[in-house]
PDB file of N, CA and C in Angstrom:
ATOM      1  N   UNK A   1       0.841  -1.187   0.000  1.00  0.00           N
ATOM      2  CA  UNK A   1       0.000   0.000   0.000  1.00  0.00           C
ATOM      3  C   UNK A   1       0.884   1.248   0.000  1.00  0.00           C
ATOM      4  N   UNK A   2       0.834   2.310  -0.830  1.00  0.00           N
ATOM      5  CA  UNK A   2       1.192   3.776  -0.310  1.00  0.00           C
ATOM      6  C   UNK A   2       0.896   4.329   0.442  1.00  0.00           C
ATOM      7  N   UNK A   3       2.380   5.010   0.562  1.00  0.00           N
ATOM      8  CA  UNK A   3       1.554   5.890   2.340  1.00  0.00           C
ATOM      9  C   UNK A   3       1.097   7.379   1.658  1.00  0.00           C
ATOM     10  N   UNK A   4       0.504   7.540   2.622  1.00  0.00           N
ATOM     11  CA  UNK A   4      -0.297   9.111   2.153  1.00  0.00           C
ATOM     12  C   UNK A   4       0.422  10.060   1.723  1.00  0.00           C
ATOM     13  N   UNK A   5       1.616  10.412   1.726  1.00  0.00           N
ATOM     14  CA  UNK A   5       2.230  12.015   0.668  1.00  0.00           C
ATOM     15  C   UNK A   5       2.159  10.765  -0.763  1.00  0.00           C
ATOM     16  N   UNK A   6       2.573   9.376  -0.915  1.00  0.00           N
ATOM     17  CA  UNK A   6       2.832   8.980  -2.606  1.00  0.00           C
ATOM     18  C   UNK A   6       1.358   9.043  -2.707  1.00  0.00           C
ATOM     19  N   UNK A   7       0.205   9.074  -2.029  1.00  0.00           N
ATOM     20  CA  UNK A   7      -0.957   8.566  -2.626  1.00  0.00           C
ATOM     21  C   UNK A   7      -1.628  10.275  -2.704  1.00  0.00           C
ATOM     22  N   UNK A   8      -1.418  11.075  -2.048  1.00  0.00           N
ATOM     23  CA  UNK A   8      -1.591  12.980  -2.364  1.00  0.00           C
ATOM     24  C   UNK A   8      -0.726  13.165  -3.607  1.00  0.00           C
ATOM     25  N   UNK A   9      -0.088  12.551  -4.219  1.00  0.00           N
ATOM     26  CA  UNK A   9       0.999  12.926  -5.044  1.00  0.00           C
ATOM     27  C   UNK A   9       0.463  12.532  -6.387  1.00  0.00           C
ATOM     28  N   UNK A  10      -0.087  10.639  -6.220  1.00  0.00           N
ATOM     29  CA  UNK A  10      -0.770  10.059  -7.403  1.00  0.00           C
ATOM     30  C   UNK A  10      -1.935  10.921  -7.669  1.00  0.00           C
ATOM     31  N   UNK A  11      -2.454  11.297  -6.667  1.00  0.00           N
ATOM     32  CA  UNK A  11      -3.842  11.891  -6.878  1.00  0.00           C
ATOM     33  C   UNK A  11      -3.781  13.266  -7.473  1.00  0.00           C
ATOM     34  N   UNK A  12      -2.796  14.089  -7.363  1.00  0.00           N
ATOM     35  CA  UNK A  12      -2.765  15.541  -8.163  1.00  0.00           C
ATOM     36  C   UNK A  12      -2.309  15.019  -9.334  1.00  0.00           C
ATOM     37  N   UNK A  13      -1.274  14.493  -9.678  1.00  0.00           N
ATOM     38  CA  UNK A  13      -0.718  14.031 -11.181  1.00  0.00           C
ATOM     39  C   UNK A  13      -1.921  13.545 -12.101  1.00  0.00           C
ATOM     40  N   UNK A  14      -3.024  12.565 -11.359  1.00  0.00           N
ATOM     41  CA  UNK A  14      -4.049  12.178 -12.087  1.00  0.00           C
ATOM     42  C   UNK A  14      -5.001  13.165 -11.999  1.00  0.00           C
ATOM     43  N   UNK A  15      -5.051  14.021 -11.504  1.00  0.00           N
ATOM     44  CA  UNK A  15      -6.610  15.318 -11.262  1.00  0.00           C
ATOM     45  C   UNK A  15      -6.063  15.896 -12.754  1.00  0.00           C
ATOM     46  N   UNK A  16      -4.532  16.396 -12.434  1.00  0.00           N
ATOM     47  CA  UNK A  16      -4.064  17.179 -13.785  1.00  0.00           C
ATOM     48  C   UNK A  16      -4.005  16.558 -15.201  1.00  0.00           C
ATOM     49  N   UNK A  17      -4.145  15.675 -15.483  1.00  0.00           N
ATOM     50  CA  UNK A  17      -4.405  14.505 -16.364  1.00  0.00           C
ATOM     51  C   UNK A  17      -5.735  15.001 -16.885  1.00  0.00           C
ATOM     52  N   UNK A  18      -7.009  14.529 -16.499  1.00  0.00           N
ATOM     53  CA  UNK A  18      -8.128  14.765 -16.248  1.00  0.00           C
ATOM     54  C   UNK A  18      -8.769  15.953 -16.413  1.00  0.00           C
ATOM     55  N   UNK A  19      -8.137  17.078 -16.095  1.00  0.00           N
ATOM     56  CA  UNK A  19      -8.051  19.039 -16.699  1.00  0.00           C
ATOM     57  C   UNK A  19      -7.725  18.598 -18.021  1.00  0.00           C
ATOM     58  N   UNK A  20      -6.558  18.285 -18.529  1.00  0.00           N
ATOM     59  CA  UNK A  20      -6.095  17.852 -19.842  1.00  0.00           C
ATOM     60  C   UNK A  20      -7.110  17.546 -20.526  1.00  0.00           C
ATOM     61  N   UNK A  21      -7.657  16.023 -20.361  1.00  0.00           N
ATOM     62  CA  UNK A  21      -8.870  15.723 -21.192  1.00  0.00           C
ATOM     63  C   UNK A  21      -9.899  16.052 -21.367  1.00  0.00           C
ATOM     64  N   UNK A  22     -10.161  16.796 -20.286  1.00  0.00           N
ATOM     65  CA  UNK A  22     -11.082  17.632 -20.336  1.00  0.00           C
ATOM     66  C   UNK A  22     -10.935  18.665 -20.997  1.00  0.00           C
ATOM     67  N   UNK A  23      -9.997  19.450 -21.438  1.00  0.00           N
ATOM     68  CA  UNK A  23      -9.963  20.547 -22.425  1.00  0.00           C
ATOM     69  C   UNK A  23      -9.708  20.120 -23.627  1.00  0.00           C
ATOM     70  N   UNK A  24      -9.216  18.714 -24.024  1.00  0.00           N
ATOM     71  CA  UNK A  24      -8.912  18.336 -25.281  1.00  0.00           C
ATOM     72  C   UNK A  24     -10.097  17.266 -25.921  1.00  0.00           C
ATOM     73  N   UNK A  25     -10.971  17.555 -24.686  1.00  0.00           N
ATOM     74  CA  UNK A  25     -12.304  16.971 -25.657  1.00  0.00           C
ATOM     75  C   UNK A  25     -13.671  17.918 -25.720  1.00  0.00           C
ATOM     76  N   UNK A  26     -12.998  19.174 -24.467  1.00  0.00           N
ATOM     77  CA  UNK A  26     -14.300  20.061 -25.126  1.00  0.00           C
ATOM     78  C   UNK A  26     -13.410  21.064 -26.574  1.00  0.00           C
ATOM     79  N   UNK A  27     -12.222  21.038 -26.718  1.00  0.00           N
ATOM     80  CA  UNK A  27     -12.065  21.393 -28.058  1.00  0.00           C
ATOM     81  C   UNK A  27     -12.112  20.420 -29.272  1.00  0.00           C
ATOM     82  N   UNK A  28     -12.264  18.971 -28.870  1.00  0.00           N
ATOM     83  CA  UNK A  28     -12.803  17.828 -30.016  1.00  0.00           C
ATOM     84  C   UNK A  28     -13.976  18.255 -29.973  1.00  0.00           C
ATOM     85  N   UNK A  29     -14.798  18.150 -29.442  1.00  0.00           N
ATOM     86  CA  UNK A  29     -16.118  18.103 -29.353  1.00  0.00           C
ATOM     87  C   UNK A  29     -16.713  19.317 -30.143  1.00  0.00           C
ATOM     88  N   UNK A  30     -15.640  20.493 -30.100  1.00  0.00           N
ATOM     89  CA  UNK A  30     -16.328  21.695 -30.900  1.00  0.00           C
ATOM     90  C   UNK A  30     -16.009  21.693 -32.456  1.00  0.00           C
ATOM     91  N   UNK A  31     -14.873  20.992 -33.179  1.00  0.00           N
ATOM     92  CA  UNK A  31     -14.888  20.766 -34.115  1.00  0.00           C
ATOM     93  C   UNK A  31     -15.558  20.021 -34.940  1.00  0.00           C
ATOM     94  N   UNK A  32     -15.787  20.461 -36.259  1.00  0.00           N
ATOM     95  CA  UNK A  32     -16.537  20.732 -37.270  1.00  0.00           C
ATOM     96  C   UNK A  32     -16.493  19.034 -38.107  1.00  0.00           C
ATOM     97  N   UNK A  33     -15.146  18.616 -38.579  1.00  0.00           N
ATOM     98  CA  UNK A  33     -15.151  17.437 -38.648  1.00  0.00           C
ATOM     99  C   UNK A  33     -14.049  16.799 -37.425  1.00  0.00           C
ATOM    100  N   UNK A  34     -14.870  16.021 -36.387  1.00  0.00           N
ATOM    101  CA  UNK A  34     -13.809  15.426 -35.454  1.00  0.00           C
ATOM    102  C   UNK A  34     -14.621  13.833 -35.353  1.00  0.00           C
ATOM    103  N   UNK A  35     -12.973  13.606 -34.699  1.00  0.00           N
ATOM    104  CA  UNK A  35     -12.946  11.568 -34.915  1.00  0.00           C
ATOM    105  C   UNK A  35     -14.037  11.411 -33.678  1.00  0.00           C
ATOM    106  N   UNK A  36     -14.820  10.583 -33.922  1.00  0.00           N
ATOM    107  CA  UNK A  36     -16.018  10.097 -32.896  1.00  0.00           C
ATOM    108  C   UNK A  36     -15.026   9.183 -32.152  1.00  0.00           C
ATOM    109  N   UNK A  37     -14.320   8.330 -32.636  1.00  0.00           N
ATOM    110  CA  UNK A  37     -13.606   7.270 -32.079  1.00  0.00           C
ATOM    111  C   UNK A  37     -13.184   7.721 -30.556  1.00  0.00           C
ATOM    112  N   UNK A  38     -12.011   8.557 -31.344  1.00  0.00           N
ATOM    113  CA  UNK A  38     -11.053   8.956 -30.482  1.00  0.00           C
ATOM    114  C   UNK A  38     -11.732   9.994 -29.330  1.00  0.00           C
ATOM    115  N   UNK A  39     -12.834  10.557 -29.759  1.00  0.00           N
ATOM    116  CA  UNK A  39     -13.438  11.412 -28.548  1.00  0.00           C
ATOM    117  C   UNK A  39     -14.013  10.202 -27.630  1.00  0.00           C
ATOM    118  N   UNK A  40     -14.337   8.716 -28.201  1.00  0.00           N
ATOM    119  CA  UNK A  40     -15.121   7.992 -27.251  1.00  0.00           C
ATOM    120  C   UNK A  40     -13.611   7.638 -26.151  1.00  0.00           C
ATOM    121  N   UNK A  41     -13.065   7.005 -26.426  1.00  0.00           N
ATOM    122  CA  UNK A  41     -11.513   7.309 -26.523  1.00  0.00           C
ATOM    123  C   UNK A  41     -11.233   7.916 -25.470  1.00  0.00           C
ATOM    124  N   UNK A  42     -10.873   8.840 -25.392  1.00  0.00           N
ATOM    125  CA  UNK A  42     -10.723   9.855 -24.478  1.00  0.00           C
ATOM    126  C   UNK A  42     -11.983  10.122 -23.315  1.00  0.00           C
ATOM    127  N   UNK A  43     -12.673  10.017 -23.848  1.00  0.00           N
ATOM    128  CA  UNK A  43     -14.122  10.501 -22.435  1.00  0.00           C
ATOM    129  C   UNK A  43     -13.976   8.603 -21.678  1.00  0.00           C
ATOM    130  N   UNK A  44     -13.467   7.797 -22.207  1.00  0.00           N
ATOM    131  CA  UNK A  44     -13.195   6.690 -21.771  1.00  0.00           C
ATOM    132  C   UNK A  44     -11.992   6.644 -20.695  1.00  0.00           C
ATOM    133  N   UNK A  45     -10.685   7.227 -20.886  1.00  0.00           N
ATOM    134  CA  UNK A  45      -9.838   7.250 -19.920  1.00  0.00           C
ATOM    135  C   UNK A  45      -9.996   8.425 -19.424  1.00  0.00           C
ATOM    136  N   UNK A  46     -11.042   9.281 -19.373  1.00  0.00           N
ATOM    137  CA  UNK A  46     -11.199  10.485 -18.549  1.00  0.00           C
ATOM    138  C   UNK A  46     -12.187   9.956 -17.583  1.00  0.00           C
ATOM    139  N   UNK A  47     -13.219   8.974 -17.597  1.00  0.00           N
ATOM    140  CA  UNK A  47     -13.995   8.344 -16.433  1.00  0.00           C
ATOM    141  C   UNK A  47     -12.985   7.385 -15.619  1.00  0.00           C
ATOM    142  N   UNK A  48     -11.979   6.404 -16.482  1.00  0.00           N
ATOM    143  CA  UNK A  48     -11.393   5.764 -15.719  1.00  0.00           C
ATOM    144  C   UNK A  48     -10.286   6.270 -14.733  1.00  0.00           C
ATOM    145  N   UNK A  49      -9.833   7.690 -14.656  1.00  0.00           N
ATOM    146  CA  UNK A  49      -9.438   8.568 -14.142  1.00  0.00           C
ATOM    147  C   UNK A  49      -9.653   8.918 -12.951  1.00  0.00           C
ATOM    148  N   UNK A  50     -11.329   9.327 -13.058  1.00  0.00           N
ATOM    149  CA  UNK A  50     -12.303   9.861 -11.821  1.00  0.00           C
ATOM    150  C   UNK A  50     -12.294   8.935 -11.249  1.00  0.00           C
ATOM    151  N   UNK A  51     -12.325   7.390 -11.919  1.00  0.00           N
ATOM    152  CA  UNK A  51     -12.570   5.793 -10.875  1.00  0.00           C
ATOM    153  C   UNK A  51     -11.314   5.882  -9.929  1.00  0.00           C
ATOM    154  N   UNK A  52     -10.468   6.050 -10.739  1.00  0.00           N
ATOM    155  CA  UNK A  52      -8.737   5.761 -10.387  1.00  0.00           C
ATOM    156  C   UNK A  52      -8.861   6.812  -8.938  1.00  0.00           C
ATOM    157  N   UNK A  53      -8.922   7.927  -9.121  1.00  0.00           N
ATOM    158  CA  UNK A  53      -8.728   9.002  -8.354  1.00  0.00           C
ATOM    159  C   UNK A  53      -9.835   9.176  -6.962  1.00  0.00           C
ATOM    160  N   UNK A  54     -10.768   8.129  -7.346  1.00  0.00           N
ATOM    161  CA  UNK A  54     -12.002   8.216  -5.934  1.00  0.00           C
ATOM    162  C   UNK A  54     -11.447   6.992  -5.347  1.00  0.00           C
ATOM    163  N   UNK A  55     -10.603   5.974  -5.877  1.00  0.00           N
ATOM    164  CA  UNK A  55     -10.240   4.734  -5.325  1.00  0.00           C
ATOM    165  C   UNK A  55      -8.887   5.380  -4.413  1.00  0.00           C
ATOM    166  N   UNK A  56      -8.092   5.986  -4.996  1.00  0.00           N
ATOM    167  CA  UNK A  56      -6.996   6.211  -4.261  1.00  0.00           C
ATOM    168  C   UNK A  56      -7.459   7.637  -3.053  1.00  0.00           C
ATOM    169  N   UNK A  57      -8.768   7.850  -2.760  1.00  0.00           N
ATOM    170  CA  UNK A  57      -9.065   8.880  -1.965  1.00  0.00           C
ATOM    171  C   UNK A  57     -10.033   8.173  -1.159  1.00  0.00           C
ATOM    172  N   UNK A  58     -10.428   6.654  -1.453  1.00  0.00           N
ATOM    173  CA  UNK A  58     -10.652   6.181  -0.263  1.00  0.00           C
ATOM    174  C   UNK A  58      -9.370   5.695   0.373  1.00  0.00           C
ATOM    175  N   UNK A  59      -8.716   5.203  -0.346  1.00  0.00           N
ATOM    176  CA  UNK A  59      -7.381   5.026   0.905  1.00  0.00           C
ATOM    177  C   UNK A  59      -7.273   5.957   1.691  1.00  0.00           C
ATOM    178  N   UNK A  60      -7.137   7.047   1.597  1.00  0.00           N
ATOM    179  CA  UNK A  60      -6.883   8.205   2.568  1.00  0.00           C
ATOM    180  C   UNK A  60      -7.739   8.401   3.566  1.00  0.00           C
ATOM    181  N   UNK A  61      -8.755   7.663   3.861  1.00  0.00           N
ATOM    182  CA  UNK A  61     -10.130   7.557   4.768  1.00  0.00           C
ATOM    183  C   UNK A  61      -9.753   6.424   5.517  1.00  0.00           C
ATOM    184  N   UNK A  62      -9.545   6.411   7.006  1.00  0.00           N
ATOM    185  CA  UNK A  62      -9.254   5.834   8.078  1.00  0.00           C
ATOM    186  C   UNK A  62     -10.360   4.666   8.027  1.00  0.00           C
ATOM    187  N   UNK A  63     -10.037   3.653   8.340  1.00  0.00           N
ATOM    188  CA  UNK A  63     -11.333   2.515   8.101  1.00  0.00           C
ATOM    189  C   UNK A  63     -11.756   2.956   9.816  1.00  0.00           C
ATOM    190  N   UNK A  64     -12.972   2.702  10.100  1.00  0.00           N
ATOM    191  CA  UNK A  64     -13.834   3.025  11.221  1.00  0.00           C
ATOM    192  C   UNK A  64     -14.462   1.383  11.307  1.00  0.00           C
ATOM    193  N   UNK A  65     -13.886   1.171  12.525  1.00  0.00           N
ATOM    194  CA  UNK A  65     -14.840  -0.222  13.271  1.00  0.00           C
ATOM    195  C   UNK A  65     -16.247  -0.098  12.711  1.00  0.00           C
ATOM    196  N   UNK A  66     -16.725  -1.272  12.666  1.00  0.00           N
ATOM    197  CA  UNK A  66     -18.622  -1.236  12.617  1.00  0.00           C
ATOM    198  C   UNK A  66     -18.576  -1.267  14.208  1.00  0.00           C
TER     199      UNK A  66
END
């Protein structure tokens, strides 16, 4: 397991990732002729991102007894 500064560390590198695709598919998305593929493509590793990035931010959550 990582300890919490490598797993604060994975988690900004992947947020900034994620800004990225996010601006490079709302400028796919505005063009006139653009690849459907590659926008599916991309909005594809931009969800698996958000998965990636809520998984490594439950690590950071102390498990609590039932």
């Amino acid at each position: 397991m990582l300890d919490r500064e490598n797993i604060h560390r994975r988690i900004i590198e992947l947020e900034v990732e994620h800004r990225d695709l996010d601006a490079v598919i709302d400028v796919m998305a505005n063009e006139v002729r653009r690849e459907e593929l590659q926008l599916r493509r991309l909005k594809k590793r931009k969800l698996q991102l958000k998965d990636h990035i809520t998984l490594l931010r439950m690590q950071l959550i102390p498990d609590i007894p039932a």
